[in-house]
PDB file of N, CA and C in Angstrom:
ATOM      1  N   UNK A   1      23.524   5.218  -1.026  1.00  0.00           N
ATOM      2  CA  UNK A   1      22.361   4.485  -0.535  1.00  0.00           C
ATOM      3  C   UNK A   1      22.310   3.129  -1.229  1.00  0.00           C
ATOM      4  N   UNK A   2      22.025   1.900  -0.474  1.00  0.00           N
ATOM      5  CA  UNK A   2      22.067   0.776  -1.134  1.00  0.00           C
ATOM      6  C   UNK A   2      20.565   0.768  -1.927  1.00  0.00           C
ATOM      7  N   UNK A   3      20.657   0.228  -2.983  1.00  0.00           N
ATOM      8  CA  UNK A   3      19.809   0.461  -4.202  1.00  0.00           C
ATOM      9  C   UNK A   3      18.408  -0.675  -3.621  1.00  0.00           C
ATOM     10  N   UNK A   4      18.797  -1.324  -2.786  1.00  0.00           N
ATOM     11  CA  UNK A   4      17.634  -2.224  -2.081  1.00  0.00           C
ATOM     12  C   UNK A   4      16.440  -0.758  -1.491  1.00  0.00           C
ATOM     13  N   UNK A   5      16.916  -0.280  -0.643  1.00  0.00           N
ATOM     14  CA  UNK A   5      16.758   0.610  -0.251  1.00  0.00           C
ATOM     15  C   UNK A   5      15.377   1.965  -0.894  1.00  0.00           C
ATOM     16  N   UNK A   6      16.170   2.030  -1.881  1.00  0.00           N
ATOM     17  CA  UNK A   6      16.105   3.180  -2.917  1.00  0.00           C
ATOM     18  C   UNK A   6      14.380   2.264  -3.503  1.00  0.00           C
ATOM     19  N   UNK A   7      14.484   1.288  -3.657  1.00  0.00           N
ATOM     20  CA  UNK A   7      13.180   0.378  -3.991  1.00  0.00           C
ATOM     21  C   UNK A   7      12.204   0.805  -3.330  1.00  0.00           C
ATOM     22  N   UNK A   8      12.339  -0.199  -2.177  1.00  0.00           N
ATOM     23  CA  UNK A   8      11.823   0.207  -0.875  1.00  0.00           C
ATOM     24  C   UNK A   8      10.973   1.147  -0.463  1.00  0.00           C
ATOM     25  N   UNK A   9      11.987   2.571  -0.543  1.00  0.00           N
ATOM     26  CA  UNK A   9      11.411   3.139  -0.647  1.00  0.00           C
ATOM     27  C   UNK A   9       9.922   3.785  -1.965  1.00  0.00           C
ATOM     28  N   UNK A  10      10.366   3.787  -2.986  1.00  0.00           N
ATOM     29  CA  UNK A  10       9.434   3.516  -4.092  1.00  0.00           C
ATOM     30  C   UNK A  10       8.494   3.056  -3.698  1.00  0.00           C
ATOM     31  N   UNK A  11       8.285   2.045  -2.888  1.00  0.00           N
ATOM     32  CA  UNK A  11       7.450   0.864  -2.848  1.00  0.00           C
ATOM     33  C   UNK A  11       6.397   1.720  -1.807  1.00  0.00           C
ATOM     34  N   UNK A  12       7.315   1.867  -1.075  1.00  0.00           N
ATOM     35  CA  UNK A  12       6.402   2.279   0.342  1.00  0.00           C
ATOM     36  C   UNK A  12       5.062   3.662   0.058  1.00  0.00           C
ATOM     37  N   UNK A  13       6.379   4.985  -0.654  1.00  0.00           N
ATOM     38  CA  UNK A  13       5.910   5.878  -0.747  1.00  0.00           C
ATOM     39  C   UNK A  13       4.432   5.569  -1.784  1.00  0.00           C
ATOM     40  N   UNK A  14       4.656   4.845  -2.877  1.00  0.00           N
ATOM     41  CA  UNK A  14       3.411   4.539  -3.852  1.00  0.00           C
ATOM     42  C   UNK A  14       2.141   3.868  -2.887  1.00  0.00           C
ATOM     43  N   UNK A  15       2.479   3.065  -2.198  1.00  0.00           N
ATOM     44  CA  UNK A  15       1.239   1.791  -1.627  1.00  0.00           C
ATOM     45  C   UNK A  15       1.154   2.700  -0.165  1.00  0.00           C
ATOM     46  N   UNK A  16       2.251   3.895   0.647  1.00  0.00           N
ATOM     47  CA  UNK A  16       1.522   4.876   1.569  1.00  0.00           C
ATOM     48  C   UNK A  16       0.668   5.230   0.988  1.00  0.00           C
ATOM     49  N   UNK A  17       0.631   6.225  -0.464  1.00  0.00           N
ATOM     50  CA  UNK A  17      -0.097   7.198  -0.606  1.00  0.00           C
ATOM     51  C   UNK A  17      -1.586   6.510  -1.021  1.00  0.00           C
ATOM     52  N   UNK A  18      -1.784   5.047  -1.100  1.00  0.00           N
ATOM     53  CA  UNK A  18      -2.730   4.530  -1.502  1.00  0.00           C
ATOM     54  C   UNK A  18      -3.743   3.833  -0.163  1.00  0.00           C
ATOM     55  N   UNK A  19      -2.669   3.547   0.504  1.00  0.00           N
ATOM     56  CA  UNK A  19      -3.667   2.627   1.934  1.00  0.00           C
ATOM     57  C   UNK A  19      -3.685   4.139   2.686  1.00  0.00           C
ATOM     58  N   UNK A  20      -3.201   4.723   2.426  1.00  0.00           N
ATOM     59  CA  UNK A  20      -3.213   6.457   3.747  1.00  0.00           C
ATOM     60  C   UNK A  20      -4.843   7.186   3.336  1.00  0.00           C
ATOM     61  N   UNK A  21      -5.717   6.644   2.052  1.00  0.00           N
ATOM     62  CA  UNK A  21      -7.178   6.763   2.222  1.00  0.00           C
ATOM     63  C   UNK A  21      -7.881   5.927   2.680  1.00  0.00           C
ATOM     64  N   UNK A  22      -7.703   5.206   3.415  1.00  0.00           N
ATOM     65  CA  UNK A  22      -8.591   4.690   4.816  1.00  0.00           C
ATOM     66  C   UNK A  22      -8.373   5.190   5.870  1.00  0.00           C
ATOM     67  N   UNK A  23      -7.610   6.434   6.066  1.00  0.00           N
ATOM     68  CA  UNK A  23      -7.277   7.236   7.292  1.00  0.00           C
ATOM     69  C   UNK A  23      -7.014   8.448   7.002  1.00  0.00           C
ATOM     70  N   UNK A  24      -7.090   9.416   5.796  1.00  0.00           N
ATOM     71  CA  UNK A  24      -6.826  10.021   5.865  1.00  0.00           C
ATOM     72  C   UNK A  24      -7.697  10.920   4.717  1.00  0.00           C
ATOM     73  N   UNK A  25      -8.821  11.930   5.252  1.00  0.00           N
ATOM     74  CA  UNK A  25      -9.548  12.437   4.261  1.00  0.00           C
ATOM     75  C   UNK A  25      -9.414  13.166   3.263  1.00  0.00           C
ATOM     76  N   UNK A  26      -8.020  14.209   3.253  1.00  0.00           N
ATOM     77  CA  UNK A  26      -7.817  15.357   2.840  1.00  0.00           C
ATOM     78  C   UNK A  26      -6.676  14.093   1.555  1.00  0.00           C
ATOM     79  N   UNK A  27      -5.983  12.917   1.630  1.00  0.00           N
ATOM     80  CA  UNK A  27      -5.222  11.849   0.595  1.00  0.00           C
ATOM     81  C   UNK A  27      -5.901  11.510   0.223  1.00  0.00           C
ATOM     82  N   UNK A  28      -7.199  10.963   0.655  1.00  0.00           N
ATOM     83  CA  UNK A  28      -8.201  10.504  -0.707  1.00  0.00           C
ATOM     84  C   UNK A  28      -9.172  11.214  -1.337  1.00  0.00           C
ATOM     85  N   UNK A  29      -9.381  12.418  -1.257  1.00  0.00           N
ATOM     86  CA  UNK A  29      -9.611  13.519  -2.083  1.00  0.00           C
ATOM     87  C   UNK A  29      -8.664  13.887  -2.849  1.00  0.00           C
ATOM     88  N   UNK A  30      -7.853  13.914  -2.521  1.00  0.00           N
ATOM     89  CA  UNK A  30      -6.233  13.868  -3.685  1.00  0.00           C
ATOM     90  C   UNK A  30      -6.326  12.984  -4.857  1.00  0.00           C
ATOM     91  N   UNK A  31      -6.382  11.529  -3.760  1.00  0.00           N
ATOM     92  CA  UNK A  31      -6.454  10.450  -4.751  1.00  0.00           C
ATOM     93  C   UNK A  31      -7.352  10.264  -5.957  1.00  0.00           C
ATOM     94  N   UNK A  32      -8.504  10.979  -5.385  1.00  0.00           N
ATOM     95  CA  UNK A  32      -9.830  10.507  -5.809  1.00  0.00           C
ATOM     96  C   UNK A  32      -9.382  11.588  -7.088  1.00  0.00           C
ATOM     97  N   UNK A  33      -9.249  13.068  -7.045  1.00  0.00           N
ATOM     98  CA  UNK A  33      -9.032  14.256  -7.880  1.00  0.00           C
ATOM     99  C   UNK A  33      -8.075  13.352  -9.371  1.00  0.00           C
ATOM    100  N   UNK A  34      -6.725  13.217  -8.438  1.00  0.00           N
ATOM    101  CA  UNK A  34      -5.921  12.387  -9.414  1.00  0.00           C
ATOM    102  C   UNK A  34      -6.472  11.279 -10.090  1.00  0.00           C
ATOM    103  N   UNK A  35      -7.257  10.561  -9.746  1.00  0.00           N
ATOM    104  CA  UNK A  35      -8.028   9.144 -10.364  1.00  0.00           C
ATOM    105  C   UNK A  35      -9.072  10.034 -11.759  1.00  0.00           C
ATOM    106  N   UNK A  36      -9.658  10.781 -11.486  1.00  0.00           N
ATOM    107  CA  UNK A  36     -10.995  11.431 -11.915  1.00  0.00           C
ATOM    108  C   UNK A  36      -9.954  12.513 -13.339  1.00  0.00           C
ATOM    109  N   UNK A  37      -8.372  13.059 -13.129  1.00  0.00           N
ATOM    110  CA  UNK A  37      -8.044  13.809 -14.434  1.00  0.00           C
ATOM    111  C   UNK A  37      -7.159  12.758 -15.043  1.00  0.00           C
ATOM    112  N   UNK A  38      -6.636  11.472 -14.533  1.00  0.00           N
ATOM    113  CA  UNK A  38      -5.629  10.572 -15.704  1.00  0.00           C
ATOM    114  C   UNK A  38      -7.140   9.202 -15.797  1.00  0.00           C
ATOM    115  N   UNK A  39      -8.009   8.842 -14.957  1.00  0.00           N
ATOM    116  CA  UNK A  39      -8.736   7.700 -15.238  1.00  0.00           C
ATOM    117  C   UNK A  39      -8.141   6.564 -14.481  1.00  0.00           C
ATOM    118  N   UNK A  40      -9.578   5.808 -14.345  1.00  0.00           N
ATOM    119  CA  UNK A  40      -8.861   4.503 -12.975  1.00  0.00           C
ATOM    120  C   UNK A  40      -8.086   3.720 -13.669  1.00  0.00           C
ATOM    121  N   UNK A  41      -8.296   3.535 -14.716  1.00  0.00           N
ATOM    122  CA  UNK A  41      -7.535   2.462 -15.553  1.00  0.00           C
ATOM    123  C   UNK A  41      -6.238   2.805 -15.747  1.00  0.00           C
ATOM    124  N   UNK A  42      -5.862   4.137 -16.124  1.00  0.00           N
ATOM    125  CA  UNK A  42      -4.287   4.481 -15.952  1.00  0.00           C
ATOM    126  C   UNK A  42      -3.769   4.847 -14.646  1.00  0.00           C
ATOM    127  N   UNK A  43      -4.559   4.844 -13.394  1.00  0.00           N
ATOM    128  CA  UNK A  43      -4.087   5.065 -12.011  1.00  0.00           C
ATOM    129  C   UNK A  43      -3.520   3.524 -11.920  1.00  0.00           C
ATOM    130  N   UNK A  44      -4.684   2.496 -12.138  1.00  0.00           N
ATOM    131  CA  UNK A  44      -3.871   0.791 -12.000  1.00  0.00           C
ATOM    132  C   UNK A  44      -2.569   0.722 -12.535  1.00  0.00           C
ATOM    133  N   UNK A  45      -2.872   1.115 -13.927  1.00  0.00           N
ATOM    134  CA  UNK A  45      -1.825   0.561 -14.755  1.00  0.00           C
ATOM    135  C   UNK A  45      -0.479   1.114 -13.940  1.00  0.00           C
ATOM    136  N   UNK A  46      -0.056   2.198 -13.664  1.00  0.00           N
ATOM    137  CA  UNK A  46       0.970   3.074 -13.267  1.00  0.00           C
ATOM    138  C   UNK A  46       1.000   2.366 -11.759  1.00  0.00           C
ATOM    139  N   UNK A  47       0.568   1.964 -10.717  1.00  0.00           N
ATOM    140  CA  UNK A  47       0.625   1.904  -9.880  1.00  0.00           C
ATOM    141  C   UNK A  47       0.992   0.672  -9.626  1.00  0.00           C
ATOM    142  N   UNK A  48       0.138  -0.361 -10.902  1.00  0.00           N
ATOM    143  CA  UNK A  48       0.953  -1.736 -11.162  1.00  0.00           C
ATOM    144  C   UNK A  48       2.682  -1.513 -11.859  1.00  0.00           C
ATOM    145  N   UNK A  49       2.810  -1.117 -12.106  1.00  0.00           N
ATOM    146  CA  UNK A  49       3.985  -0.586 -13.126  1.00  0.00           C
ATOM    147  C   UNK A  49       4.762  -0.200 -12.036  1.00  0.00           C
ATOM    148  N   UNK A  50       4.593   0.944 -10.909  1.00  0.00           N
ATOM    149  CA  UNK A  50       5.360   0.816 -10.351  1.00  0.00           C
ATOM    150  C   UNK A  50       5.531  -0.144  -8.972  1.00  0.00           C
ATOM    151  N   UNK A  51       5.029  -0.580  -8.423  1.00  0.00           N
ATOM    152  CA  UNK A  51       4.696  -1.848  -7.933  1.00  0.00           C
ATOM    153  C   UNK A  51       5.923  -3.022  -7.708  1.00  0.00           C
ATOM    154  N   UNK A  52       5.481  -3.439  -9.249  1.00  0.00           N
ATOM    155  CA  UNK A  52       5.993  -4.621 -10.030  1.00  0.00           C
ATOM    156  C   UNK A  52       7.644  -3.957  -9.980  1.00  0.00           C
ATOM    157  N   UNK A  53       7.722  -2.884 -10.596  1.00  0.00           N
ATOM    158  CA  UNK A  53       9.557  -2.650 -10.851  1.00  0.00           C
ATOM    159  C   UNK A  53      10.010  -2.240  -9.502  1.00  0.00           C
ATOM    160  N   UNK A  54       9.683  -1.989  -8.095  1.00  0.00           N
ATOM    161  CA  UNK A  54      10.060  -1.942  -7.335  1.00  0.00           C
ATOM    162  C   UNK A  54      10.360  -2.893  -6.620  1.00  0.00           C
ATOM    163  N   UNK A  55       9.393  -4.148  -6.720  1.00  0.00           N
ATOM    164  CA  UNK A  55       9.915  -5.607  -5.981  1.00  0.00           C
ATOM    165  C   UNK A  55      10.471  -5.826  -6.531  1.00  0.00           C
ATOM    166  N   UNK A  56      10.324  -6.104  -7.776  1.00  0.00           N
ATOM    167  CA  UNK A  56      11.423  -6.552  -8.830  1.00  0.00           C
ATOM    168  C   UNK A  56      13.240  -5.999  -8.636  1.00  0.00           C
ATOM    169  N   UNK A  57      13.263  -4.699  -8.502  1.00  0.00           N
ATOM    170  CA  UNK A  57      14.337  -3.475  -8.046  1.00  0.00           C
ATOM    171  C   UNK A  57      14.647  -4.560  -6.532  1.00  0.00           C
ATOM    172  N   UNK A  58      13.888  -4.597  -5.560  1.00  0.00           N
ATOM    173  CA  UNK A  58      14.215  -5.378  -4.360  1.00  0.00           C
ATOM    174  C   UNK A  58      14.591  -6.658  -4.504  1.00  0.00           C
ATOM    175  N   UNK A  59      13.882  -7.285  -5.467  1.00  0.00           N
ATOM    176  CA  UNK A  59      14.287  -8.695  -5.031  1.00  0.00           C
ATOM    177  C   UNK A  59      16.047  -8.694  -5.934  1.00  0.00           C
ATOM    178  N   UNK A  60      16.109  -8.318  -7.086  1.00  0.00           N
ATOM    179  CA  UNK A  60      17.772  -8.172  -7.564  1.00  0.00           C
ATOM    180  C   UNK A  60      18.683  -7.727  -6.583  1.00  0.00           C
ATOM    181  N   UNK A  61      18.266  -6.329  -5.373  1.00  0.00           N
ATOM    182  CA  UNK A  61      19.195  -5.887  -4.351  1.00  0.00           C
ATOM    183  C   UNK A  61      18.880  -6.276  -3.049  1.00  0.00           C
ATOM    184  N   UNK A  62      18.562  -7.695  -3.085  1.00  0.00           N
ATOM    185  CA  UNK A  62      18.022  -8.131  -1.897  1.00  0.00           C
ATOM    186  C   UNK A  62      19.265  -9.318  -1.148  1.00  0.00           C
ATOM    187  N   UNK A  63      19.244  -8.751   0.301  1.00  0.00           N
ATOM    188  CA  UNK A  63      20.750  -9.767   0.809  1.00  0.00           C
ATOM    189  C   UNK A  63      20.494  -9.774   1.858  1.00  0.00           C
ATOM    190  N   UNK A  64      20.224 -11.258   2.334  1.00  0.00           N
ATOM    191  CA  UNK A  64      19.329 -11.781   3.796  1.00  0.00           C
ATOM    192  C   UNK A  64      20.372 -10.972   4.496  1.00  0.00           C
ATOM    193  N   UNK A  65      21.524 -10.949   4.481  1.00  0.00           N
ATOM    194  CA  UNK A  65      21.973 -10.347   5.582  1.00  0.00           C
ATOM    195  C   UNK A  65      21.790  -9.081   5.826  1.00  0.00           C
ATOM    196  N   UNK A  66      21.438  -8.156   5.061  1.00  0.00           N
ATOM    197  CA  UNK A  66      21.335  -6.961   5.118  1.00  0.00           C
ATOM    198  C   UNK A  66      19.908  -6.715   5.322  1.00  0.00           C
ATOM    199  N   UNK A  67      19.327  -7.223   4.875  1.00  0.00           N
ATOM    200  CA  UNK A  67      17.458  -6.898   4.604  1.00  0.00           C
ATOM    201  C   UNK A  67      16.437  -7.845   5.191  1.00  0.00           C
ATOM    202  N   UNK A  68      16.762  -9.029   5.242  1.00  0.00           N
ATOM    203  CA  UNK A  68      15.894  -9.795   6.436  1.00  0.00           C
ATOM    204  C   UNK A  68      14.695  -9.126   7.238  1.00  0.00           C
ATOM    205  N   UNK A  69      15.438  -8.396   8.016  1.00  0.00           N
ATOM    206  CA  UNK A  69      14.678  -7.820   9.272  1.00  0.00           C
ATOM    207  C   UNK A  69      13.661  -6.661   9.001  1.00  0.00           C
ATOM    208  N   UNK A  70      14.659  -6.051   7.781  1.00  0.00           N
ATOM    209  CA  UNK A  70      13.259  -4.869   7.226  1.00  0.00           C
ATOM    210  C   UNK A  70      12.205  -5.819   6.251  1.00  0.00           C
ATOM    211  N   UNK A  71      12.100  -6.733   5.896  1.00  0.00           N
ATOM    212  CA  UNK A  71      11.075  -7.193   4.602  1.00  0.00           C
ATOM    213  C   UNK A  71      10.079  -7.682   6.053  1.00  0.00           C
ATOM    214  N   UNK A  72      10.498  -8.222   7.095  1.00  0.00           N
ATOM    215  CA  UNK A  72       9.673  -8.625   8.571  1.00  0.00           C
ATOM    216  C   UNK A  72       9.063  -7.601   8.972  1.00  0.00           C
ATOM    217  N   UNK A  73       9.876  -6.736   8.988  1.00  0.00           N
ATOM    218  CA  UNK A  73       8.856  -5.546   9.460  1.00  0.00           C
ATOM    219  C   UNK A  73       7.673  -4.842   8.674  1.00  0.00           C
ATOM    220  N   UNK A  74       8.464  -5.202   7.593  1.00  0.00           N
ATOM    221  CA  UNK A  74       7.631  -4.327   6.431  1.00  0.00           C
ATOM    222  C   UNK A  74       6.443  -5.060   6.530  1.00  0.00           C
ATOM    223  N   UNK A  75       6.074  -6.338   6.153  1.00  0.00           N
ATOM    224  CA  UNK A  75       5.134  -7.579   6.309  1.00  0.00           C
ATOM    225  C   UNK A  75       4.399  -7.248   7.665  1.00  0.00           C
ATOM    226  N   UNK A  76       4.824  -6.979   8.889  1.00  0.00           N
ATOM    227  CA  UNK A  76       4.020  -7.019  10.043  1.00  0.00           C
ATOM    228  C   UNK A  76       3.784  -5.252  10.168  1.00  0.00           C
ATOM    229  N   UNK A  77       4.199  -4.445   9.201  1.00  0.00           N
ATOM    230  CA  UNK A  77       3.299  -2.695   9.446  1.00  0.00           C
ATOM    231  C   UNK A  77       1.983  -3.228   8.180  1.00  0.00           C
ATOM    232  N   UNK A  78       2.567  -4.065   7.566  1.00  0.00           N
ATOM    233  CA  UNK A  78       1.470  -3.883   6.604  1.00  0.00           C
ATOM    234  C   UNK A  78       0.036  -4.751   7.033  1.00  0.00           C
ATOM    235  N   UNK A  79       0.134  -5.880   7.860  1.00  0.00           N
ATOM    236  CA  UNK A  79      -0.299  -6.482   8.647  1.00  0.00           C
ATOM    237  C   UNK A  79      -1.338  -5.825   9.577  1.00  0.00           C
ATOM    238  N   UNK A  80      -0.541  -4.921  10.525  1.00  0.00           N
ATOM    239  CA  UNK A  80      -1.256  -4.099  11.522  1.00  0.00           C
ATOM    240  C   UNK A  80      -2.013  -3.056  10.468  1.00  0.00           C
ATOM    241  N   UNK A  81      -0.879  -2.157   9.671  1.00  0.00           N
ATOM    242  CA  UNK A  81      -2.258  -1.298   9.067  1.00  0.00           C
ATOM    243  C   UNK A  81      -3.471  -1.434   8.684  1.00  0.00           C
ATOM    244  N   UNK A  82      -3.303  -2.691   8.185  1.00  0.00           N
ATOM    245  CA  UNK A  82      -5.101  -3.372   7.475  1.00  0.00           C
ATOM    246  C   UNK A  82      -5.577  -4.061   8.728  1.00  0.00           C
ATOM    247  N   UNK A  83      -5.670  -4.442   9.462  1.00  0.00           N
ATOM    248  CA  UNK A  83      -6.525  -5.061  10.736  1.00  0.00           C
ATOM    249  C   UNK A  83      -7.436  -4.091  11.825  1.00  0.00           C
ATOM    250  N   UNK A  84      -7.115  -2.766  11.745  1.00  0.00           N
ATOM    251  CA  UNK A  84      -8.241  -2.163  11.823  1.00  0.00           C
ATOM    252  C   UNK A  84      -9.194  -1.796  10.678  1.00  0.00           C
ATOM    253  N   UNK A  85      -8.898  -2.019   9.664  1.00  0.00           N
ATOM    254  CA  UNK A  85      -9.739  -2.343   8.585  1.00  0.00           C
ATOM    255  C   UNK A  85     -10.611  -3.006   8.598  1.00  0.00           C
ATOM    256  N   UNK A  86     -10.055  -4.197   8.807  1.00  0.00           N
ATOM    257  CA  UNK A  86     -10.776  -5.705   8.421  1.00  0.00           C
ATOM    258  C   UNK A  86     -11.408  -5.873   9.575  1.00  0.00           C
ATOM    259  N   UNK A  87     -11.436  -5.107  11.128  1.00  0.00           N
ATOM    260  CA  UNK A  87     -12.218  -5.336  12.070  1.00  0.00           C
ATOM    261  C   UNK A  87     -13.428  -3.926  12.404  1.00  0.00           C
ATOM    262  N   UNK A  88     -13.082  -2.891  11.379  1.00  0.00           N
ATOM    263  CA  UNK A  88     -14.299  -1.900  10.834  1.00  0.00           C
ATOM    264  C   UNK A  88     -15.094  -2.361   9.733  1.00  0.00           C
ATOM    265  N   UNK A  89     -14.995  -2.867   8.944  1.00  0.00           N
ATOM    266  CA  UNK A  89     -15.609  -3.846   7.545  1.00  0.00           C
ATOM    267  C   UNK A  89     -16.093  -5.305   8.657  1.00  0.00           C
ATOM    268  N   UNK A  90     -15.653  -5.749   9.282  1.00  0.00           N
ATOM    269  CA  UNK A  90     -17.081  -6.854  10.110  1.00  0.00           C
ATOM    270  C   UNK A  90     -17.963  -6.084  10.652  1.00  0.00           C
ATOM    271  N   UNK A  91     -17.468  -5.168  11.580  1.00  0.00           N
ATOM    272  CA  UNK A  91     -18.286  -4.795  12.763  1.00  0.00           C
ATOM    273  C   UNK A  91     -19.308  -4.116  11.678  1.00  0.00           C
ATOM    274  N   UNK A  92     -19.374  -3.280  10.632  1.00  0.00           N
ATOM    275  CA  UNK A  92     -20.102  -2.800   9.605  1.00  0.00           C
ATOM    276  C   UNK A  92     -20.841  -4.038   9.153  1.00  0.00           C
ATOM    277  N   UNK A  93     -20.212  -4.678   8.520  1.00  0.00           N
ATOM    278  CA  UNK A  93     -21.407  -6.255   8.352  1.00  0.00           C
ATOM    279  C   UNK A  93     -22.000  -7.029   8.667  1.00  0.00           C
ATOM    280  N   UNK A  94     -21.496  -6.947   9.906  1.00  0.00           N
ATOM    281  CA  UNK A  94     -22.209  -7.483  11.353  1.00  0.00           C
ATOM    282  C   UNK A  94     -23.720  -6.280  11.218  1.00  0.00           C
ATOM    283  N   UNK A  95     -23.738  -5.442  11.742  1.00  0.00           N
ATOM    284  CA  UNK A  95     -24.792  -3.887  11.487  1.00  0.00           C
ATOM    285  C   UNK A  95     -25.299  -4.084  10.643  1.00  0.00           C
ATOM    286  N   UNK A  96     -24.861  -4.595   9.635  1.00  0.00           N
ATOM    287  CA  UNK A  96     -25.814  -4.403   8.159  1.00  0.00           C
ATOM    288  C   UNK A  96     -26.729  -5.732   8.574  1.00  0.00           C
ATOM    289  N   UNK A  97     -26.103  -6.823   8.586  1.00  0.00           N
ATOM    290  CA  UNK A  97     -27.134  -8.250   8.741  1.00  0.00           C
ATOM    291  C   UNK A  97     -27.431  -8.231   9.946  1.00  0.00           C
ATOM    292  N   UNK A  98     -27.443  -7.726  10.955  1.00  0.00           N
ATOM    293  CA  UNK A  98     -28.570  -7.257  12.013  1.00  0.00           C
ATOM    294  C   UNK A  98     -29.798  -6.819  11.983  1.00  0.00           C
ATOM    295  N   UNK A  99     -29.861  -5.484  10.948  1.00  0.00           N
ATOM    296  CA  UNK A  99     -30.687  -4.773  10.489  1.00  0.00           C
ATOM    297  C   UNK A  99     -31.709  -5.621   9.192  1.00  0.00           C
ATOM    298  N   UNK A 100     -31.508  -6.138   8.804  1.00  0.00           N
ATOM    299  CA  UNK A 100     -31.968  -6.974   7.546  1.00  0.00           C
ATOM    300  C   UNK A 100     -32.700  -8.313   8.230  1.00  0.00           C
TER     301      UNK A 100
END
């Protein structure tokens, strides 16, 4: 497996299991469990930690010719995943300063 790859993945699986609680109730009860026996401050730290050594891991095994097209894609899932977000958080603030 090319070691770009092997990042990548790292990357994905850590920041899935973190954006997958805005959709998913039974992962952020997980999350939340896991946050509540190590503490938020060592959930950051670790999550920055791995984060950081995974781009880092990517950008050393990174070769436009080979990877181009996945860092595009990667950029436009991450894109779409948060935009029903960011258009449930207006329509919610919109509701709130209606009401007020």
């Amino acid at each position: 497996m090319d070691n770009f790859y092997l990042f990548l993945l790292i990357y994905a699986l850590s920041n899935g299991f973190t954006m997958s609680r805005h959709y998913c109730s039974y992962l952020r009860n997980l999350r939340e469990k896991i946050i509540e026996k190590i503490t938020y401050g060592w959930w950051i730290a670790i999550h920055i930690v791995v984060d950081i050594g995974s781009i880092i891991g990517m950008m050393i095994w990174y070769n436009n010719d080979k990877h181009f097209w996945v860092v595009v894609a990667g950029l436009v899932f991450m894109i779409l995943w948060y935009i029903p977000l960011y258009l449930k958080k207006r329509k919610n603030d919109n509701n709130i300063s209606k009401r007020t």
